[in-house]
PDB file of N, CA and C in Angstrom:
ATOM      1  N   UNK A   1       8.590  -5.048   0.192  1.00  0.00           N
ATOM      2  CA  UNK A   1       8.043  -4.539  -1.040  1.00  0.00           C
ATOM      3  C   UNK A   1       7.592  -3.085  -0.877  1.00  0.00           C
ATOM      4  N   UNK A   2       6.821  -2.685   0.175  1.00  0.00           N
ATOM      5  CA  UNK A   2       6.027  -1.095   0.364  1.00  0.00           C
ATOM      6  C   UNK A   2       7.180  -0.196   0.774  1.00  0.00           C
ATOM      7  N   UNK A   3       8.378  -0.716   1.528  1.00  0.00           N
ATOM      8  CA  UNK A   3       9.707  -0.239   1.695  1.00  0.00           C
ATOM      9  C   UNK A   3       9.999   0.602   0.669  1.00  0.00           C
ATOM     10  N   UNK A   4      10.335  -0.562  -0.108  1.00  0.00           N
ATOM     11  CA  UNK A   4      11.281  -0.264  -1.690  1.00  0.00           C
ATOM     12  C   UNK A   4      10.162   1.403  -2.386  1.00  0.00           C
ATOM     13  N   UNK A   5       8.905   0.465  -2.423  1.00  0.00           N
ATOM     14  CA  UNK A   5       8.277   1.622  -3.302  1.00  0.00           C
ATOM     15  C   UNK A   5       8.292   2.943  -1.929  1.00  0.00           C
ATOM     16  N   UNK A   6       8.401   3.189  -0.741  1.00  0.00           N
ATOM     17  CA  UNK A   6       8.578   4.330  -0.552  1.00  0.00           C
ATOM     18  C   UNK A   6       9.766   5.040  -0.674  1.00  0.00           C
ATOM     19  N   UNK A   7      10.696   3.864  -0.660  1.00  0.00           N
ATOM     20  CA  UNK A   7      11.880   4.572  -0.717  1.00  0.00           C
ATOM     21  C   UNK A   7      12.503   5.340  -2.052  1.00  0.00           C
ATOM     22  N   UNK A   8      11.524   4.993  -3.725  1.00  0.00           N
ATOM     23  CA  UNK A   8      11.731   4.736  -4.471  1.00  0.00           C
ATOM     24  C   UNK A   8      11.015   6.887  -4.829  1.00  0.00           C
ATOM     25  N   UNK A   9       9.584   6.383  -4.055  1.00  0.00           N
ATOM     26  CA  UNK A   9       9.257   8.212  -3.869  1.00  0.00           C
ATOM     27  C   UNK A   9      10.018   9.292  -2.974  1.00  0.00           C
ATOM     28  N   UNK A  10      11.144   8.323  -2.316  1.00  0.00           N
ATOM     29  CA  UNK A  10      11.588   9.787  -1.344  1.00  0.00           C
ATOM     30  C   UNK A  10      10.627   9.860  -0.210  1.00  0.00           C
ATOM     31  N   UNK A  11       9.812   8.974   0.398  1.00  0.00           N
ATOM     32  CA  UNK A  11       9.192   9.197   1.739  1.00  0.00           C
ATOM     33  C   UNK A  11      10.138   8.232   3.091  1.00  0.00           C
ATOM     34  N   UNK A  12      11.039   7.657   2.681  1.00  0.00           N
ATOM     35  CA  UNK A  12      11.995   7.190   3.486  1.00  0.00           C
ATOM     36  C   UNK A  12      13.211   7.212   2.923  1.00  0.00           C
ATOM     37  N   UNK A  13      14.724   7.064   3.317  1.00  0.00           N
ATOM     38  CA  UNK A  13      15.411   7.136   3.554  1.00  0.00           C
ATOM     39  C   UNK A  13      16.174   6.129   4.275  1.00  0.00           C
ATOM     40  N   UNK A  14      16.893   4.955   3.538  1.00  0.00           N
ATOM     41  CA  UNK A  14      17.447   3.696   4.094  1.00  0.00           C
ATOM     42  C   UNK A  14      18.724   3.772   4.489  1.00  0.00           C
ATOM     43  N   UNK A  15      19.336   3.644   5.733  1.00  0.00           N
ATOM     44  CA  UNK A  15      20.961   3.469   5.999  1.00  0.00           C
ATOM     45  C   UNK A  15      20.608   2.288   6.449  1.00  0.00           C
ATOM     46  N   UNK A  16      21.831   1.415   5.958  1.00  0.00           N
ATOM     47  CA  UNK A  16      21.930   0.264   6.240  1.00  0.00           C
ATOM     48  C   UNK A  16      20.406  -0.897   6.428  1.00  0.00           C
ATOM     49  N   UNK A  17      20.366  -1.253   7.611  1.00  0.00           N
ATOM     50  CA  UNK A  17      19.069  -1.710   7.749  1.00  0.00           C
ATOM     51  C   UNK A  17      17.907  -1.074   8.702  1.00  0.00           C
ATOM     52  N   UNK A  18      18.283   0.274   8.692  1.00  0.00           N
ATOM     53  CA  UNK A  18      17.396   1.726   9.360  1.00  0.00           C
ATOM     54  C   UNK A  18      16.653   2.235   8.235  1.00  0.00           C
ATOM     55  N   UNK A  19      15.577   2.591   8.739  1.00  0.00           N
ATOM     56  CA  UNK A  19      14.621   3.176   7.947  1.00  0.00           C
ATOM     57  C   UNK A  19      14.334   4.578   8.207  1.00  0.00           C
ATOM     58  N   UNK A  20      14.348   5.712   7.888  1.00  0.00           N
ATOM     59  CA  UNK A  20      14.173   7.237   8.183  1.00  0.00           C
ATOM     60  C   UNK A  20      13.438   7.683   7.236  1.00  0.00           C
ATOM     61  N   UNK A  21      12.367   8.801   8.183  1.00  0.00           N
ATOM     62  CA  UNK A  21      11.565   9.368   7.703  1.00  0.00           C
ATOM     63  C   UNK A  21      11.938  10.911   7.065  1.00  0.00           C
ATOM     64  N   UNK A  22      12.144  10.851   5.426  1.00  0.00           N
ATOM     65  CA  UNK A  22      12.438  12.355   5.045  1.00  0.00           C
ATOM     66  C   UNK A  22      11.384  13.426   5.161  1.00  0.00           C
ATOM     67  N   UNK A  23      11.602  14.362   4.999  1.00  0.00           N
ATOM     68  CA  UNK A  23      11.072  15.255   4.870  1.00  0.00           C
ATOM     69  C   UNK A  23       9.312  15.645   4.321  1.00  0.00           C
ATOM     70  N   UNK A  24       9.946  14.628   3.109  1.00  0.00           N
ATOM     71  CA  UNK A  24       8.703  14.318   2.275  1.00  0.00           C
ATOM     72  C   UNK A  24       7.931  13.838   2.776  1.00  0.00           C
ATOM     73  N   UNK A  25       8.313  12.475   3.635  1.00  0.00           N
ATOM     74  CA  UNK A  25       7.489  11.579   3.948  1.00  0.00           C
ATOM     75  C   UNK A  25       7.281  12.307   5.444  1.00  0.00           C
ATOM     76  N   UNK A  26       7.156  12.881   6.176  1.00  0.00           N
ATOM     77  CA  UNK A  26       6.350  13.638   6.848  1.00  0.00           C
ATOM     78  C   UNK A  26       5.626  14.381   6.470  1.00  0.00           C
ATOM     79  N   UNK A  27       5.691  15.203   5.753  1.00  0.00           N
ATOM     80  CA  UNK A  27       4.845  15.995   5.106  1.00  0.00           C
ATOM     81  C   UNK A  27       3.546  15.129   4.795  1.00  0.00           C
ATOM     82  N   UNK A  28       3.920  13.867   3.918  1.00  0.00           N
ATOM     83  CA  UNK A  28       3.062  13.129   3.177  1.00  0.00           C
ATOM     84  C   UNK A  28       2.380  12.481   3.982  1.00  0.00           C
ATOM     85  N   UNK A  29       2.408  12.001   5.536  1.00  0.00           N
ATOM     86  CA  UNK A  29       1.681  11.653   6.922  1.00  0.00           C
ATOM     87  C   UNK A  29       1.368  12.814   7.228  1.00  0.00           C
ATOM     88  N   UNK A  30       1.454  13.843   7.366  1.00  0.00           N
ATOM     89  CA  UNK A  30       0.387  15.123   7.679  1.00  0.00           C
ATOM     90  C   UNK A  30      -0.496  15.603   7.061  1.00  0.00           C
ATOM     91  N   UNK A  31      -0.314  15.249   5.306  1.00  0.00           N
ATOM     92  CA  UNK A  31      -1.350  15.986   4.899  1.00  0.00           C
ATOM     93  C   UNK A  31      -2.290  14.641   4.662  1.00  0.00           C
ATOM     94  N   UNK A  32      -2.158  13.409   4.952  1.00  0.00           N
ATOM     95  CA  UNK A  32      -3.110  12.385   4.709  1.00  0.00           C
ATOM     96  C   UNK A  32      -3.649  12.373   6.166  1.00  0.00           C
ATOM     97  N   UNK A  33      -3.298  12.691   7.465  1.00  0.00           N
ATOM     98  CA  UNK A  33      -3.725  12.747   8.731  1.00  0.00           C
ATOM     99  C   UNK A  33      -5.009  14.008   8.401  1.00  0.00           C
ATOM    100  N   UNK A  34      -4.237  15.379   7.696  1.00  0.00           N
ATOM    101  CA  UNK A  34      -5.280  16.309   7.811  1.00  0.00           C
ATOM    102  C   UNK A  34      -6.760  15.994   6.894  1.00  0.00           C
ATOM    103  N   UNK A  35      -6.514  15.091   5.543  1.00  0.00           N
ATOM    104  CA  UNK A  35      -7.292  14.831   4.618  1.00  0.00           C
ATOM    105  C   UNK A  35      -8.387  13.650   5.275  1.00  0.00           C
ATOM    106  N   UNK A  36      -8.051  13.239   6.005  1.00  0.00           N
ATOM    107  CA  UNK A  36      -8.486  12.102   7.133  1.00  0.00           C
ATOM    108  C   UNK A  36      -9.576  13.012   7.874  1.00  0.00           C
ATOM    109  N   UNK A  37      -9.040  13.667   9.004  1.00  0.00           N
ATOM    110  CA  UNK A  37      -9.449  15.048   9.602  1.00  0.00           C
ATOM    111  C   UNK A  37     -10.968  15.636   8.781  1.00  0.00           C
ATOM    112  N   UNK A  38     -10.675  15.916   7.909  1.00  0.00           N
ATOM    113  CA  UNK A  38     -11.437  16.484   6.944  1.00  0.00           C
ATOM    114  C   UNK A  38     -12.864  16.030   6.250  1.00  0.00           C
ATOM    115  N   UNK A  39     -12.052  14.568   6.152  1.00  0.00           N
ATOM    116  CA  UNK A  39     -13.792  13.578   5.646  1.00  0.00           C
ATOM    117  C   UNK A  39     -14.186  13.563   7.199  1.00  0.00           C
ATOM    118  N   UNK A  40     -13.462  13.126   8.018  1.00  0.00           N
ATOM    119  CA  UNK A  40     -14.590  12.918   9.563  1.00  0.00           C
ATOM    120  C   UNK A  40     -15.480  14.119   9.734  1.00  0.00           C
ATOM    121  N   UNK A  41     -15.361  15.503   9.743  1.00  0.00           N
ATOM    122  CA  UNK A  41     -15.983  16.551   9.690  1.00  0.00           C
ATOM    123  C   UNK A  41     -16.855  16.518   8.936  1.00  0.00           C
ATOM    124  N   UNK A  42     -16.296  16.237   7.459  1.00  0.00           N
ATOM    125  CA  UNK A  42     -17.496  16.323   6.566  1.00  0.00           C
ATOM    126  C   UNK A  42     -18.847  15.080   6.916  1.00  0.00           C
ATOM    127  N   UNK A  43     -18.209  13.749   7.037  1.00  0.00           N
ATOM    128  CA  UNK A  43     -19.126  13.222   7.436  1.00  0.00           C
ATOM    129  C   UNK A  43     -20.096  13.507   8.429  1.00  0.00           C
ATOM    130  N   UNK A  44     -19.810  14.309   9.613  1.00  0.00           N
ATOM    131  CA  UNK A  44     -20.657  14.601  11.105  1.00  0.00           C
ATOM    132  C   UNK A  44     -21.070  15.400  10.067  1.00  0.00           C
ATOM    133  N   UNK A  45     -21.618  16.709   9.178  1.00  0.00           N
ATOM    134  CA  UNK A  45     -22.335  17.266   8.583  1.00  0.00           C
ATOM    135  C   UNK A  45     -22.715  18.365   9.405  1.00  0.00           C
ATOM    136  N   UNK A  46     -21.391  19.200   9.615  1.00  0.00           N
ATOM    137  CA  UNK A  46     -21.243  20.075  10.683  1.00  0.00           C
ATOM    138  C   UNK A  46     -21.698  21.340   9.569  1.00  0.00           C
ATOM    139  N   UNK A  47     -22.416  22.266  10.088  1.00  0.00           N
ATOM    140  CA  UNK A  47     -23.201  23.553   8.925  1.00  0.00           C
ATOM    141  C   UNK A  47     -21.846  24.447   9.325  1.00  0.00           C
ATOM    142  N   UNK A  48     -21.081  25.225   8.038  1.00  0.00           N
ATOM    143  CA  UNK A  48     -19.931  25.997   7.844  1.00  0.00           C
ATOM    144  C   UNK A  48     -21.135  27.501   7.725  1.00  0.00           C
ATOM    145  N   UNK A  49     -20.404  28.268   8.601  1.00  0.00           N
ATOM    146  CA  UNK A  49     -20.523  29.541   8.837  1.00  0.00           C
ATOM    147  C   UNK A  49     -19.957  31.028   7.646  1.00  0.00           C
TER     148      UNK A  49
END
């Protein structure tokens, strides 16, 4: 089912019964890794310069 719907946004890429990661869908794991990144910082309540 989560297949279909990624494949459906363009974050994978199906041959046969292989699954590949496009373009998009890297992108779309980096910027949720960095947005991730981002609340942990904010949470420690680090003072910005």
């Amino acid at each position: 089912m989560y297949s279909n719907y990624a494949t459906e946004l363009g974050l994978i890429g199906k041959i046969a019964r292989q699954f590949y990661l496009t373009p998009v869908g890297i992108r779309f794991i980096l910027l949720l890794q960095l947005h991730k990144a981002i609340k942990i910082v904010d949470a420690l309540g680090l003072v910005r310069s």
